[in-house]
C-alpha atoms as a PDB file:
ATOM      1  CA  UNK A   1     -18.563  76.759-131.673  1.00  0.00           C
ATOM      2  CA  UNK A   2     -20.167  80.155-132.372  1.00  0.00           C
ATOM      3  CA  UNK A   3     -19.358  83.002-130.214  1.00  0.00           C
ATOM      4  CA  UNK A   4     -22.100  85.713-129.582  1.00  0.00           C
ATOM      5  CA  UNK A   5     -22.199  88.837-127.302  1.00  0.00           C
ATOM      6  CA  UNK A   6     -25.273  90.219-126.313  1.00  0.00           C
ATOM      7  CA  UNK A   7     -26.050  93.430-124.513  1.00  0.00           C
ATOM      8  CA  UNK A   8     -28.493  93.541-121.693  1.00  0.00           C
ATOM      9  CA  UNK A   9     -30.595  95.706-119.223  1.00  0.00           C
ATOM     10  CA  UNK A  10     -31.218  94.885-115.840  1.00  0.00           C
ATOM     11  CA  UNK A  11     -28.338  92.816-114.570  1.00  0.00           C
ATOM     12  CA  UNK A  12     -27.321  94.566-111.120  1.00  0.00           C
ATOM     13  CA  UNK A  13     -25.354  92.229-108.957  1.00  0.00           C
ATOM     14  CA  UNK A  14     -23.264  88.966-109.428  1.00  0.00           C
ATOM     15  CA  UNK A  15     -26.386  87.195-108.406  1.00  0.00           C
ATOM     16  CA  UNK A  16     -28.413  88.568-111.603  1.00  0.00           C
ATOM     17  CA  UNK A  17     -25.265  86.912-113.356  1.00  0.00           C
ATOM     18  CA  UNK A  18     -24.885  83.590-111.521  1.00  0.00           C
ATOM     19  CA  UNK A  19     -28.576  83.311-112.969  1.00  0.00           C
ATOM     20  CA  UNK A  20     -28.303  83.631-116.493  1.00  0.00           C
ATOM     21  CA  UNK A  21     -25.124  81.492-116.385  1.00  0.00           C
ATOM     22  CA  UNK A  22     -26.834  78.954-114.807  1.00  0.00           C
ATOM     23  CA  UNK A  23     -30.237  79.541-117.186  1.00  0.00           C
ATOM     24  CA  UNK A  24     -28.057  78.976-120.104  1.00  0.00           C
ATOM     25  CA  UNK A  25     -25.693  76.257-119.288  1.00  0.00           C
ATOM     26  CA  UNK A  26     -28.535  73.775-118.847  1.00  0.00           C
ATOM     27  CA  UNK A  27     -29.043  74.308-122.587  1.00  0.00           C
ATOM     28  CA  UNK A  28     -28.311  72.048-125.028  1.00  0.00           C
ATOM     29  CA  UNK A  29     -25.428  73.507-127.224  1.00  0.00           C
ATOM     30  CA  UNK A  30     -24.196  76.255-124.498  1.00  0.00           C
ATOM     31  CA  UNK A  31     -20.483  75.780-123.835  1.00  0.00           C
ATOM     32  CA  UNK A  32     -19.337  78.733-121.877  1.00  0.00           C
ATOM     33  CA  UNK A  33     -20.897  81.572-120.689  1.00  0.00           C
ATOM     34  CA  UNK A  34     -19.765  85.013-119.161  1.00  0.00           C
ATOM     35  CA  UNK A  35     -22.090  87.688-117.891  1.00  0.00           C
ATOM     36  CA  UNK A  36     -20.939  91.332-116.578  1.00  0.00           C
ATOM     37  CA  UNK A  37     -23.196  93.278-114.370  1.00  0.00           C
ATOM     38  CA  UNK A  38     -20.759  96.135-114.699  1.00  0.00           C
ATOM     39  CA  UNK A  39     -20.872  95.932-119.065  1.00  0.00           C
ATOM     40  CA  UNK A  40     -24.120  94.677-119.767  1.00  0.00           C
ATOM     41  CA  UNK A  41     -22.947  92.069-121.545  1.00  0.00           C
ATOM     42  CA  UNK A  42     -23.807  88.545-121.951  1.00  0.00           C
ATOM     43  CA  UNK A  43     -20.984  86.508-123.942  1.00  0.00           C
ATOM     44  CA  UNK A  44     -21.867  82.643-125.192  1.00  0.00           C
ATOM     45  CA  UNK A  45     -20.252  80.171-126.888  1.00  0.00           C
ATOM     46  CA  UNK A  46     -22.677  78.223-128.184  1.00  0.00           C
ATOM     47  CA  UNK A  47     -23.322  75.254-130.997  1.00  0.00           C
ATOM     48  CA  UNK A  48     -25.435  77.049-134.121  1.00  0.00           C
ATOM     49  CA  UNK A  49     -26.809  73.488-135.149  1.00  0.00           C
ATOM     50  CA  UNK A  50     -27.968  72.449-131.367  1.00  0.00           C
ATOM     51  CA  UNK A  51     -29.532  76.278-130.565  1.00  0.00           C
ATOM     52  CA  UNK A  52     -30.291  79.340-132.209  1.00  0.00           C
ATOM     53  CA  UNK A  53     -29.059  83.218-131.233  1.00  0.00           C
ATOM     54  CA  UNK A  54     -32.270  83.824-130.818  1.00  0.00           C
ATOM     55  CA  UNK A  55     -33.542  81.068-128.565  1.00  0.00           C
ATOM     56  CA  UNK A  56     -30.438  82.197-125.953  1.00  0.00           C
ATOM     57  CA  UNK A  57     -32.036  85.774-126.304  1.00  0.00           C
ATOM     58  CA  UNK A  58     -35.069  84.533-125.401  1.00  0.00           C
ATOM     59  CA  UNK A  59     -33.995  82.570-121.991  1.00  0.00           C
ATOM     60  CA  UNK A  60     -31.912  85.620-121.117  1.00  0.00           C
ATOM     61  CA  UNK A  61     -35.367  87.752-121.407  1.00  0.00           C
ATOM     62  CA  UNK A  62     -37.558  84.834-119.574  1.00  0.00           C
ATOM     63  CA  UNK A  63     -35.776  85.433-116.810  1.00  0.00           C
ATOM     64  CA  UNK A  64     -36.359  88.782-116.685  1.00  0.00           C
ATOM     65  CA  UNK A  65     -33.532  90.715-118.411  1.00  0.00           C
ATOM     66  CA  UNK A  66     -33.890  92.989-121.491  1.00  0.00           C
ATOM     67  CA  UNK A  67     -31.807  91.868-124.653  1.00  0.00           C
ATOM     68  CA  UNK A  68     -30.650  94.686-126.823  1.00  0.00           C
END
């Protein structure tokens, strides 16, 4: 597993969080994920040969988020 934190604009509640989580862990290759309102941050441990960094950046901004 790969572990990658990524820094975000936009997330205000727990509810912006319970979406991403839930946006990424029907991925293929997403183990865990953590997102904090509060930090900005998006943390993912994720499988480099089932999905790319930048395909999880890309979900997180789909739904609305900015990736930094």
């Amino acid at each position: 597993m790969t572990f990658i934190e990524i820094r975000t604009k936009g997330m205000h509640c727990g509810s912006c969080e319970q979406l991403i989580k839930e946006s990424l862990l029907c991925q293929t290759g997403i183990g865990k994920v953590n997102a904090s309102h509060r930090s900005g941050t998006v943390t993912i441990d994720f499988d480099s040969e089932k999905i790319e960094a930048e395909e999880i950046k890309r979900i997180i901004k789909s739904e609305g988020y900015e990736v930094e």
